[in-house]
C-alpha atoms as a PDB file:
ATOM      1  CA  UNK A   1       1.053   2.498 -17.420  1.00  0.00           C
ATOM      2  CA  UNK A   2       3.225   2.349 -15.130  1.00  0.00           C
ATOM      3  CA  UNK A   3       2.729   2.304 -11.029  1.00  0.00           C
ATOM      4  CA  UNK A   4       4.116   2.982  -8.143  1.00  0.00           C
ATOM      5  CA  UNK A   5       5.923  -0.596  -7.822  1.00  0.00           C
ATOM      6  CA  UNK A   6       7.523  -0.448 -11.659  1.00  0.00           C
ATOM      7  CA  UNK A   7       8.550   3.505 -10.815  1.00  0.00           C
ATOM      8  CA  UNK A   8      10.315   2.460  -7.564  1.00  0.00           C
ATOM      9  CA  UNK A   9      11.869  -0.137  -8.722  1.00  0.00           C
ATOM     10  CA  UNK A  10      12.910   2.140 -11.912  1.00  0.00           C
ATOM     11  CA  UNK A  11      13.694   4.725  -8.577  1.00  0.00           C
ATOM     12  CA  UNK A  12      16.308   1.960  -7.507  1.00  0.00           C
ATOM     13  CA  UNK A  13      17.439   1.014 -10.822  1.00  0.00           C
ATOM     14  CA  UNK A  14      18.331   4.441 -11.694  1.00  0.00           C
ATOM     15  CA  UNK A  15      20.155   4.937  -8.431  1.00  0.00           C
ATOM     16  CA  UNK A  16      22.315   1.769  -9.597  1.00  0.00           C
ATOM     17  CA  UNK A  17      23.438   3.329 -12.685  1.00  0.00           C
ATOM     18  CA  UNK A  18      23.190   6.711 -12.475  1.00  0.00           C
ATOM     19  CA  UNK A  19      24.243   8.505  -9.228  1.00  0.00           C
ATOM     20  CA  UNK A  20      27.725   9.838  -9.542  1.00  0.00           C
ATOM     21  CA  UNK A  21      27.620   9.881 -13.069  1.00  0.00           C
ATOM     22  CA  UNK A  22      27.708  13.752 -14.974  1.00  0.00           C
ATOM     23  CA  UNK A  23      25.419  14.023 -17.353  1.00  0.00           C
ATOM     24  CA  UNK A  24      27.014  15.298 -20.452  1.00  0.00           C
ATOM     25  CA  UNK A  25      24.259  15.650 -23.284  1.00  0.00           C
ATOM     26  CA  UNK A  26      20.419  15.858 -23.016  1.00  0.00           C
ATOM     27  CA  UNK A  27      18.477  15.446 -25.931  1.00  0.00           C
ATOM     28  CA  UNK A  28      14.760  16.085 -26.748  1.00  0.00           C
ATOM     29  CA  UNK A  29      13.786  14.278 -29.834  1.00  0.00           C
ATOM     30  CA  UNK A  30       9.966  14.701 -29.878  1.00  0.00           C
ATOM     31  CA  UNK A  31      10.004  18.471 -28.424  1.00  0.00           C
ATOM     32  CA  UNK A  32       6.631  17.932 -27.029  1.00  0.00           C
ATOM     33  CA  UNK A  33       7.322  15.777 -24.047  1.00  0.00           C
ATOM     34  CA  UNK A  34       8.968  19.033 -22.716  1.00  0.00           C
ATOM     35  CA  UNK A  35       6.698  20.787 -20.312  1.00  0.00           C
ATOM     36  CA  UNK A  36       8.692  23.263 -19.187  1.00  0.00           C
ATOM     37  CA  UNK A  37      11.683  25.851 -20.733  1.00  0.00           C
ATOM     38  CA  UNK A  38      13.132  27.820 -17.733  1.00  0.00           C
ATOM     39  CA  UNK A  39      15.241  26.412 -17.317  1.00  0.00           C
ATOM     40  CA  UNK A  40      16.286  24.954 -20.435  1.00  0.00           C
ATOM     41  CA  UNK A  41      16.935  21.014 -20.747  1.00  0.00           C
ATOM     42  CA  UNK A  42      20.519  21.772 -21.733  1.00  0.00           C
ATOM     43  CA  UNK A  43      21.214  23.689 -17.739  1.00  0.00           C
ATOM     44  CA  UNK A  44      21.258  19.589 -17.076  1.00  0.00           C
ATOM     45  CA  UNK A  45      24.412  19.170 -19.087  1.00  0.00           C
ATOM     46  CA  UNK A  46      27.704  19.315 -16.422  1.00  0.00           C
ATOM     47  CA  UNK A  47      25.968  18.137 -13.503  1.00  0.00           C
ATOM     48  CA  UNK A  48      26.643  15.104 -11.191  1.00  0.00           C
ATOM     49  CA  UNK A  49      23.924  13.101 -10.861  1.00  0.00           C
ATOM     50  CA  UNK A  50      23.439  13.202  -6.634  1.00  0.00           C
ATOM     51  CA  UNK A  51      20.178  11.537  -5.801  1.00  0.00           C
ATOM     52  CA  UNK A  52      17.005   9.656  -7.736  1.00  0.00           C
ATOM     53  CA  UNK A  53      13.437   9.943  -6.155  1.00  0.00           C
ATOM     54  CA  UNK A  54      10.021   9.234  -6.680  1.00  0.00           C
ATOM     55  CA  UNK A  55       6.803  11.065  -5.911  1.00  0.00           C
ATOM     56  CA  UNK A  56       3.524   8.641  -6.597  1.00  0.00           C
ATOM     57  CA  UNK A  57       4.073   7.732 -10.576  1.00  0.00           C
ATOM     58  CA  UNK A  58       6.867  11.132 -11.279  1.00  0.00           C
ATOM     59  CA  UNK A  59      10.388  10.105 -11.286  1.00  0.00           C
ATOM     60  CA  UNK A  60      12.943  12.808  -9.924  1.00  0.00           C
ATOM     61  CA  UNK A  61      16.690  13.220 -10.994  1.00  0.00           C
ATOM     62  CA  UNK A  62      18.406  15.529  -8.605  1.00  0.00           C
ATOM     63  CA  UNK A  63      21.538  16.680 -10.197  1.00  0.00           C
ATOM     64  CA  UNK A  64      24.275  18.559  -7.449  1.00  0.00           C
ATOM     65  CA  UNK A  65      24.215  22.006  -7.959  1.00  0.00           C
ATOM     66  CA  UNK A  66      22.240  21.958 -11.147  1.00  0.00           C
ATOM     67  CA  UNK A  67      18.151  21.656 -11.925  1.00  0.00           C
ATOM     68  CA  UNK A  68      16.393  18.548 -11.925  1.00  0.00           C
ATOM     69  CA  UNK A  69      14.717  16.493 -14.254  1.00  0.00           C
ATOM     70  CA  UNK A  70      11.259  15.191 -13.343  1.00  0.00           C
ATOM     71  CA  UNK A  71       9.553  12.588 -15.630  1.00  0.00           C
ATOM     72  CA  UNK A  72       6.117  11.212 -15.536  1.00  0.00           C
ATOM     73  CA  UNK A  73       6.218   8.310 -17.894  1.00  0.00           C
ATOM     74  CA  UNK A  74       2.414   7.983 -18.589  1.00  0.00           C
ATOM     75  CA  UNK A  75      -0.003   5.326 -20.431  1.00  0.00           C
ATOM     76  CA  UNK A  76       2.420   4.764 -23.310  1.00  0.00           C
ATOM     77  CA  UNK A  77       6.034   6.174 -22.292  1.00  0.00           C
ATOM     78  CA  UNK A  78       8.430   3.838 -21.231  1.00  0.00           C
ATOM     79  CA  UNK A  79      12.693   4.276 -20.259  1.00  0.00           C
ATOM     80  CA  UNK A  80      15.012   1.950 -21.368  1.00  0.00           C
ATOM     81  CA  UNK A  81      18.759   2.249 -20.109  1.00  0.00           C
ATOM     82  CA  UNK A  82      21.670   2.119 -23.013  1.00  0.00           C
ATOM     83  CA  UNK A  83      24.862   1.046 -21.773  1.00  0.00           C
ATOM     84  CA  UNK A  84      26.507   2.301 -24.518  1.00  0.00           C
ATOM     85  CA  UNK A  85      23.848   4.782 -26.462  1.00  0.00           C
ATOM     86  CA  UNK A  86      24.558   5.331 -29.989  1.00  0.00           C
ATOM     87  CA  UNK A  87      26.604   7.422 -31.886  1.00  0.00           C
ATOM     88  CA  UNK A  88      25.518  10.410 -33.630  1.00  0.00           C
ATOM     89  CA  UNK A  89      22.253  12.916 -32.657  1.00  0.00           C
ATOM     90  CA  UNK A  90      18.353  11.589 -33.477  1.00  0.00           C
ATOM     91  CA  UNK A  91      16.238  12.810 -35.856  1.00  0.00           C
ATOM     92  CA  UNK A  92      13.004  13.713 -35.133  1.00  0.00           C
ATOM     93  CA  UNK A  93      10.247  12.012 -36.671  1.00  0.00           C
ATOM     94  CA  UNK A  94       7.193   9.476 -35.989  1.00  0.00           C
ATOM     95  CA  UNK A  95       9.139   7.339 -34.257  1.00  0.00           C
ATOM     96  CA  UNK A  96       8.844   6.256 -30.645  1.00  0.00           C
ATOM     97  CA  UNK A  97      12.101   8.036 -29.131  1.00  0.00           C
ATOM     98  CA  UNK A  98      11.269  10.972 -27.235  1.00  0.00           C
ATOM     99  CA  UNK A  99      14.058  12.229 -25.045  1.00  0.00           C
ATOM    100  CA  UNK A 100      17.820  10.730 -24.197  1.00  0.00           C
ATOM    101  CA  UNK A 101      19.781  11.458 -21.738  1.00  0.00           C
ATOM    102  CA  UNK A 102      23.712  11.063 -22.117  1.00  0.00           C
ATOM    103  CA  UNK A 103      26.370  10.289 -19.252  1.00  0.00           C
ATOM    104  CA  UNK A 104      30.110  11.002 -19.410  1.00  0.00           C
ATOM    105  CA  UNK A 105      30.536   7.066 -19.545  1.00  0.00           C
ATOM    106  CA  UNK A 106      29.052   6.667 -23.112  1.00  0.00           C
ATOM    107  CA  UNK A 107      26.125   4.770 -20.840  1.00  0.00           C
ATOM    108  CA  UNK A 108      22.832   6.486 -20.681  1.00  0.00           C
ATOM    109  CA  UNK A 109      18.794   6.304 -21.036  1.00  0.00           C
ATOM    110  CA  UNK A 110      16.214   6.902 -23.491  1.00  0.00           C
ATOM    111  CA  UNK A 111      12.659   8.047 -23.113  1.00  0.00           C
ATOM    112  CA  UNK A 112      10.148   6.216 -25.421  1.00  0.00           C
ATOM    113  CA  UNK A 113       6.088   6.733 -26.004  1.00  0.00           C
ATOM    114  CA  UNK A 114       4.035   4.124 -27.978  1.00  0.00           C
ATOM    115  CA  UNK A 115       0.480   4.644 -29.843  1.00  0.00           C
ATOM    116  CA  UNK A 116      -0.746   7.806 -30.353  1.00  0.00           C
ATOM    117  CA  UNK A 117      -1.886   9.461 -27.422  1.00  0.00           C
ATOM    118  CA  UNK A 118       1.247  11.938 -26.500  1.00  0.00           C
ATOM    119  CA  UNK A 119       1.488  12.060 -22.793  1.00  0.00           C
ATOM    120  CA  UNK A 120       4.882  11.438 -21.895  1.00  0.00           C
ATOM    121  CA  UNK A 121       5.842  14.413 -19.797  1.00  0.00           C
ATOM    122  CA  UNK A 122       9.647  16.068 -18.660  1.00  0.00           C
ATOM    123  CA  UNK A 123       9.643  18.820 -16.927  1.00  0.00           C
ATOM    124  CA  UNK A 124      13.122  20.694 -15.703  1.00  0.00           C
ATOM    125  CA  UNK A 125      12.620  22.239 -12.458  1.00  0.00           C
ATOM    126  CA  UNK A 126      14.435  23.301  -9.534  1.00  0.00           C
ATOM    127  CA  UNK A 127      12.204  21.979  -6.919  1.00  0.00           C
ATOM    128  CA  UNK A 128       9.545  19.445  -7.733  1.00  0.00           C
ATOM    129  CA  UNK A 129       6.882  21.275  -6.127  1.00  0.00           C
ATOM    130  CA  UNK A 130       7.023  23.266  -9.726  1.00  0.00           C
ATOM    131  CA  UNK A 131       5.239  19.976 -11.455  1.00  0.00           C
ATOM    132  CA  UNK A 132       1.668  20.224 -11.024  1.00  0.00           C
ATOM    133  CA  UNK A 133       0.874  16.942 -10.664  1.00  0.00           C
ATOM    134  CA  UNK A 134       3.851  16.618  -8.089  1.00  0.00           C
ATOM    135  CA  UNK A 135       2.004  19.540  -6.264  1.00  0.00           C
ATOM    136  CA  UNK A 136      -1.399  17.826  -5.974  1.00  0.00           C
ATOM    137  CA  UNK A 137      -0.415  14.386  -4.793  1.00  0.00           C
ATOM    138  CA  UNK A 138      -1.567  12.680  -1.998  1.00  0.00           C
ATOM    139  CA  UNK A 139       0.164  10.888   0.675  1.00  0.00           C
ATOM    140  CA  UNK A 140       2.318   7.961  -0.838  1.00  0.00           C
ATOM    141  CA  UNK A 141       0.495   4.818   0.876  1.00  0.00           C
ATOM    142  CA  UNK A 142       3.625   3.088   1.517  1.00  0.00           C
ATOM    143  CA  UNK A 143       5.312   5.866   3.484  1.00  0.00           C
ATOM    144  CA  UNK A 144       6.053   4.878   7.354  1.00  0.00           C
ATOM    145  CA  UNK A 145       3.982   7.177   8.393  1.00  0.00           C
ATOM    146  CA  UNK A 146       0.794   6.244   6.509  1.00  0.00           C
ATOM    147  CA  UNK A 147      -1.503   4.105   8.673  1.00  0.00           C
ATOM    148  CA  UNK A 148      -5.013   2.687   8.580  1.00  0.00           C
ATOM    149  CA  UNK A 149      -6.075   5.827  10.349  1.00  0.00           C
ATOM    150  CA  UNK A 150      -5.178   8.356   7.858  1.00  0.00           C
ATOM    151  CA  UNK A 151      -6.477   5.752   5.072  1.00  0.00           C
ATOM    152  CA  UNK A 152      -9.773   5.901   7.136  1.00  0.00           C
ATOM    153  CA  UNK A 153      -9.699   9.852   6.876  1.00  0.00           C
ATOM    154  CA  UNK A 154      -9.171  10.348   3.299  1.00  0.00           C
ATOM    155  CA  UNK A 155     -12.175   8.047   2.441  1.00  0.00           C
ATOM    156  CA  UNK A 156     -14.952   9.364   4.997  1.00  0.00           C
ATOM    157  CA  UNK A 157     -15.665  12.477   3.445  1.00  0.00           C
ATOM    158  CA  UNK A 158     -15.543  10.175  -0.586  1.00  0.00           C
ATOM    159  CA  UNK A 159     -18.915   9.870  -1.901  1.00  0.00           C
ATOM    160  CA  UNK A 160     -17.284   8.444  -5.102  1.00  0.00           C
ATOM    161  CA  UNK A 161     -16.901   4.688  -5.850  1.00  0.00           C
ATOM    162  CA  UNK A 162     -13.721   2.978  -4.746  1.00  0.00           C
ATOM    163  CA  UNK A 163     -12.240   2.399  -7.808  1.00  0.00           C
ATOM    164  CA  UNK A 164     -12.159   5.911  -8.557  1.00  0.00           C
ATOM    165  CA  UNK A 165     -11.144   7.022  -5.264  1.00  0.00           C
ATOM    166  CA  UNK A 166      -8.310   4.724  -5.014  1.00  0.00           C
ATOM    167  CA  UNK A 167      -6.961   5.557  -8.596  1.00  0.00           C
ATOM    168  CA  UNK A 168      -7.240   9.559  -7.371  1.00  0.00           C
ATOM    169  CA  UNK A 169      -3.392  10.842  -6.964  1.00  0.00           C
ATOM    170  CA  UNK A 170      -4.430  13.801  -5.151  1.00  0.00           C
ATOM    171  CA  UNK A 171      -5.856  10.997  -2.711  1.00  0.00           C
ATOM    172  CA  UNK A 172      -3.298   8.918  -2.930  1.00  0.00           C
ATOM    173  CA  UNK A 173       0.407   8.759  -5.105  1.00  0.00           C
ATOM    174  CA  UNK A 174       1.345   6.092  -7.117  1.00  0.00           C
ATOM    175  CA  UNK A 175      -1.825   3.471  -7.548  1.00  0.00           C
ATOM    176  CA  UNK A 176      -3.727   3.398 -10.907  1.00  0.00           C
ATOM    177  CA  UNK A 177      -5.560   1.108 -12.642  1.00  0.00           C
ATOM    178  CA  UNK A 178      -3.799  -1.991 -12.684  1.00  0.00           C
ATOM    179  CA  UNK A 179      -3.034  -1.828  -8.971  1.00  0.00           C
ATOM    180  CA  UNK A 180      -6.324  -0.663  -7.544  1.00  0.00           C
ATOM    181  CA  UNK A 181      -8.109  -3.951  -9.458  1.00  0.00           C
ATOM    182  CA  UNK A 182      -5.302  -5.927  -7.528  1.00  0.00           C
ATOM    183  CA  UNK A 183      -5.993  -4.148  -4.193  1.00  0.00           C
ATOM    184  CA  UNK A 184     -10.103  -4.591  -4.505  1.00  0.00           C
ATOM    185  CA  UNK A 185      -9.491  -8.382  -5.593  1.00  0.00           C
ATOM    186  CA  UNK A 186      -7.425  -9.063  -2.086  1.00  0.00           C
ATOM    187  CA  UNK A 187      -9.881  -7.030  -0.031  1.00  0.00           C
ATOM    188  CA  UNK A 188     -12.831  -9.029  -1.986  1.00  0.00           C
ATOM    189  CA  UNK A 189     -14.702  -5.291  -2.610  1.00  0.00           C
ATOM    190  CA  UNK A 190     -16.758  -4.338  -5.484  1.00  0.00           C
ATOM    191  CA  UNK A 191     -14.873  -1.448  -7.745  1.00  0.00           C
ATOM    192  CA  UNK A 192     -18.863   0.330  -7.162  1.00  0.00           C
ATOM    193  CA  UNK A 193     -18.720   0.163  -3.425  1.00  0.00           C
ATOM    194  CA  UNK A 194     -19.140   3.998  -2.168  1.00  0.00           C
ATOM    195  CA  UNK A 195     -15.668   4.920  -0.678  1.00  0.00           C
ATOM    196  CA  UNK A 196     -17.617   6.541   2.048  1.00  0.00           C
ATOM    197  CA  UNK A 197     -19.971   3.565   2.849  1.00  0.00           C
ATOM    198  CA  UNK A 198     -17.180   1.712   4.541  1.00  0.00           C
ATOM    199  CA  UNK A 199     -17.208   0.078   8.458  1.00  0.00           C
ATOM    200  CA  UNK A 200     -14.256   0.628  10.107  1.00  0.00           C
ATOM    201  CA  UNK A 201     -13.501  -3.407   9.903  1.00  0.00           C
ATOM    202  CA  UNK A 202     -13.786  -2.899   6.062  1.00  0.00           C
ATOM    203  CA  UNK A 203     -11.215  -0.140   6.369  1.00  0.00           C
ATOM    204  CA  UNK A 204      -9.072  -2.501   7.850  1.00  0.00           C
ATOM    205  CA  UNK A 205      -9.500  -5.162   5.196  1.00  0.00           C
ATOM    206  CA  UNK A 206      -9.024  -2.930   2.312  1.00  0.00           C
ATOM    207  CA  UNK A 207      -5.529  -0.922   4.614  1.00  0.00           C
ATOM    208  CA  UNK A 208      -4.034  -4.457   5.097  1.00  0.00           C
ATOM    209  CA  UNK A 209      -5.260  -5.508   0.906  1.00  0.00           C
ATOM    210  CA  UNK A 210      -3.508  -1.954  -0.396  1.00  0.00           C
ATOM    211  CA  UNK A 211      -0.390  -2.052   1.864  1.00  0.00           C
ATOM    212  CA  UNK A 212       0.655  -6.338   1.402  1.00  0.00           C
ATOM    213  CA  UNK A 213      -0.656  -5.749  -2.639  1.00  0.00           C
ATOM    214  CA  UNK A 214       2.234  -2.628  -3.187  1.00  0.00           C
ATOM    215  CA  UNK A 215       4.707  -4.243  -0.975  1.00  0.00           C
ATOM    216  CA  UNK A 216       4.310  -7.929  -2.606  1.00  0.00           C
ATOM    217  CA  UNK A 217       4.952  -6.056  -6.016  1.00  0.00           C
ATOM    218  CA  UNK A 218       7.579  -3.799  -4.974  1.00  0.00           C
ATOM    219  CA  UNK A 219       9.304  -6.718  -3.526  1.00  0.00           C
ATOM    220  CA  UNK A 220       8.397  -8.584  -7.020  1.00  0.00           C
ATOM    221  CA  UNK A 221      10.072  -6.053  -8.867  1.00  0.00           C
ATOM    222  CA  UNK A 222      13.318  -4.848  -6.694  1.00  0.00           C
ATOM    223  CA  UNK A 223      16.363  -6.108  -8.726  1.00  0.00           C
ATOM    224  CA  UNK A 224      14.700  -6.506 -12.277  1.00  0.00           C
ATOM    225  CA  UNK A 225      16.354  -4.687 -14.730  1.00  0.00           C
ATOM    226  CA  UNK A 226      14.399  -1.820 -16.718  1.00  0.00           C
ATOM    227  CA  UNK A 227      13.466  -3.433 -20.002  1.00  0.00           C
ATOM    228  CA  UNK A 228      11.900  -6.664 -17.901  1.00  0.00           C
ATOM    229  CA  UNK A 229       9.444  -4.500 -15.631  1.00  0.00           C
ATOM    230  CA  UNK A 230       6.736  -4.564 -17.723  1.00  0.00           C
ATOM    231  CA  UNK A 231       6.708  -8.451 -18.072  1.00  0.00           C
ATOM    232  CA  UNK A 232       6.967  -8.729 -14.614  1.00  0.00           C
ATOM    233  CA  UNK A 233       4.295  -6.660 -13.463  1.00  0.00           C
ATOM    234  CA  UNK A 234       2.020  -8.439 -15.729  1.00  0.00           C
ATOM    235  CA  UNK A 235       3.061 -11.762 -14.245  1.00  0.00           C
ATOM    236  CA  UNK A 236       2.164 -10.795 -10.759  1.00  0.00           C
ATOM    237  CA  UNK A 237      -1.365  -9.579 -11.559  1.00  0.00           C
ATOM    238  CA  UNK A 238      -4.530 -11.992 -10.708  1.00  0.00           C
ATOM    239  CA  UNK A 239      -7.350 -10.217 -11.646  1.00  0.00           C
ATOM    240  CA  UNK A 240      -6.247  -6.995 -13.979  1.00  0.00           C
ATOM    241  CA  UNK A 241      -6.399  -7.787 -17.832  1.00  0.00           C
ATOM    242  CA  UNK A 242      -7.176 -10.896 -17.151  1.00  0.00           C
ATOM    243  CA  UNK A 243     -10.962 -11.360 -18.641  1.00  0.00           C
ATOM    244  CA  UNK A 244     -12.164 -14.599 -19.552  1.00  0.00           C
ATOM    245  CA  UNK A 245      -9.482 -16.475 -16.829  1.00  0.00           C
ATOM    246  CA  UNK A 246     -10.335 -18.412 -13.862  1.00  0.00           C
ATOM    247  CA  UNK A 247     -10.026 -16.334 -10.458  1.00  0.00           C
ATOM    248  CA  UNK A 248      -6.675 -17.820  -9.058  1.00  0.00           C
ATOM    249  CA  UNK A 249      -9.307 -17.727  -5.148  1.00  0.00           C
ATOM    250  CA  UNK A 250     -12.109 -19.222  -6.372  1.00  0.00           C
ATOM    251  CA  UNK A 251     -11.984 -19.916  -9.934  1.00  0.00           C
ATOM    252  CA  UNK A 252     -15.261 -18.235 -11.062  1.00  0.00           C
ATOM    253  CA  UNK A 253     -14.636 -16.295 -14.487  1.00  0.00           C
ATOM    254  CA  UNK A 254     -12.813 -13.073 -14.295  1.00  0.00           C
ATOM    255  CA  UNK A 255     -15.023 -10.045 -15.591  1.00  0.00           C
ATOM    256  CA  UNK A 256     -14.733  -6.597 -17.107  1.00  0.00           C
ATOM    257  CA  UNK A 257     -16.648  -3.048 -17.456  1.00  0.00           C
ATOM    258  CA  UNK A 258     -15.363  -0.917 -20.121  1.00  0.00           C
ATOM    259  CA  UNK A 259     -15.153   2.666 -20.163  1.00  0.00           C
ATOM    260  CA  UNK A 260     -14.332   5.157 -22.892  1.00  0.00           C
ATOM    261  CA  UNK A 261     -10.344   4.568 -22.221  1.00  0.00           C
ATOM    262  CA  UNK A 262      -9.901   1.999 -20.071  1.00  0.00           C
ATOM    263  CA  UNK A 263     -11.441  -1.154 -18.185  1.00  0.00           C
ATOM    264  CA  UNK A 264     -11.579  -2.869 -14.710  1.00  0.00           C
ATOM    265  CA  UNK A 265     -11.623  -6.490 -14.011  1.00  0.00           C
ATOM    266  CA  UNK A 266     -13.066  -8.073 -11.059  1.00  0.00           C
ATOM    267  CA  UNK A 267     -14.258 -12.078  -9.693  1.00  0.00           C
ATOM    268  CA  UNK A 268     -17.988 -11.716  -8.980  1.00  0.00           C
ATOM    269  CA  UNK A 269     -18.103 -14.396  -6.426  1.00  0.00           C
ATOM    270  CA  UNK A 270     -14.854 -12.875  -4.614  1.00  0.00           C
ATOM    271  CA  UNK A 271     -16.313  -9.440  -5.083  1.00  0.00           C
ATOM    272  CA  UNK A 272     -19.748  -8.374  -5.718  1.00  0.00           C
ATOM    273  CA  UNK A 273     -21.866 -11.669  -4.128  1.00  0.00           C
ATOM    274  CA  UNK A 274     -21.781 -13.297  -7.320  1.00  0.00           C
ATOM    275  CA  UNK A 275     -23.533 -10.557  -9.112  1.00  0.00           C
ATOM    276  CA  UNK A 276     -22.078  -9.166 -12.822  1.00  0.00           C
ATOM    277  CA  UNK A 277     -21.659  -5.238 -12.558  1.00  0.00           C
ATOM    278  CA  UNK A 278     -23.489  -3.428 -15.463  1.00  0.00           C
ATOM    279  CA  UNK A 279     -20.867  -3.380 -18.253  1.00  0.00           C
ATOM    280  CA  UNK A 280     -22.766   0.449 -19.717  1.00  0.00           C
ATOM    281  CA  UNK A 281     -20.357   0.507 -22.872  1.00  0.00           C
ATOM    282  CA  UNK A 282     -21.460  -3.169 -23.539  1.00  0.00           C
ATOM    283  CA  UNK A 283     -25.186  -2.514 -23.272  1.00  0.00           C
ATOM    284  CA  UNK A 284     -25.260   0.008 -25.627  1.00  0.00           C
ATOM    285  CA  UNK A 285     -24.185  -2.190 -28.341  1.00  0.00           C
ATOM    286  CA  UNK A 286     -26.540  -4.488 -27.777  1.00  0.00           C
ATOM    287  CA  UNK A 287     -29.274  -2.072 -27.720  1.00  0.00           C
END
């Protein structure tokens, strides 16, 4: 899935190739990404592309004049920019294309979902604040005005484990999995430790882990095209999906714990005092 680094740098991408640029066709091929109808997809079509944003993991086309279109690209959805798309209108069917979006210039972008599990979402709006999930963020942790006091505020009252908390958009935009094993790793915290357990000094730790861990993969990404993103944010990562490998700190064996759709990975001896966490999934198939 896609994070807050890939998104930005898909935020400055977009701005690249797409500001002051008309778009001139929009086309939903799997009708079920669409989340809203009022207004309709085609009350895009004539409008100058003025501005591309991001709010946590949503994407945001503002168009001048005209409605926006808001995209939250999910576990399996993906955009991949066309400089010249092709001819002719797609026909629906099982394949991966979802939505594309033509510009006056023949150049445009296509929405794509892999596997099974349909979450790709498009919503037009004419303010953002009409997404629900746009509505319910939290403060983006990268913002200027996000320091380690506010980061201390969100987690007092969090009787929930960190991992969860820190994946938790209406706590904060834009980390997920991925990102929050990468965070935990550089503060050298347990994905169990209780959110609202932590010392101020460990509230330090983990602001400084979360804030250089975004940045460094921001920076990482800035200037890669579209299609490479996903190769480079796997790159980058030193603990997440990474089981079996040496920790690149200590070299002690890099663990997971399964859940019912997804896993975390962590270094014992950088994270939990050299103790395995319970893998629950696991130990009921032994049973």
């Amino acid at each position: 899935m896609p994070e807050l680094p890939e998104v930005e740098a898909l935020r400055d991408f977009l701005t690249e190739h797409l500001v002051g640029h008309e778009i001139v066709r929009v086309l939903p091929v799997a009708i079920s990404v669409l989340k809203t109808y009022d207004p309709p997809v085609t009350a895009l079509e004539g409008h100058e592309v003025v501005e591309v944003l991001r709010h946590g993991k949503f994407l945001d086309l503002r168009t001048q004049d005209g409605p926006r279109l808001v995209t939250h690209l999910a576990r399996g959805g993906w955009l991949h920019w066309r400089d010249r798309l092709p001819d002719g209108v797609p026909r629906p069917g099982k394949g991966p294309l979802a939505l594309r979006v033509a510009l006056e210039t023949g150049a445009g972008f296509e929405l794509t979902e892999a596997g099974t599990q349909k979450r790709l979402a498009v919503y037009v709006v004419r303010d953002p604040g009409e997404v629900p999930g746009v509505a319910r963020l939290g403060p983006d942790p990268l913002a200027d005005d996000f320091d380690e006091a506010r980061l201390a505020a969100l987690l007092s009252g969090e009787r929930r484990q960190l991992k969860g908390a820190l994946r938790d958009q209406s706590l904060l935009a834009g980390v997920g999995n991925a990102y929050s094993d990468e965070i935990l790793h550089a503060a050298r915290m347990s994905p169990f430790k209780l959110a609202a357990s932590l010392t101020p000094e460990e509230t330090h730790v983990l602001y400084e882990a979360l804030r250089t861990t975004l940045t460094g993969a921001v920076e990482r990404s800035r200037g890669v095209a579209a299609g490479r993103l996903k190769a480079e944010k796997k790159s980058g990562l030193r603990v997440h999906g990474r089981t079996g490998e040496p920790c690149p700190v200590c070299g002690d064996t890099i663990r997971e714990v399964s859940f019912a759709d997804s896993s975390l990975q962590y270094c014992p001896t950088c994270q939990t005092g050299g103790k395995p966490l319970a893998d629950r999934r696991l130990s009921r198939l032994l049973k």
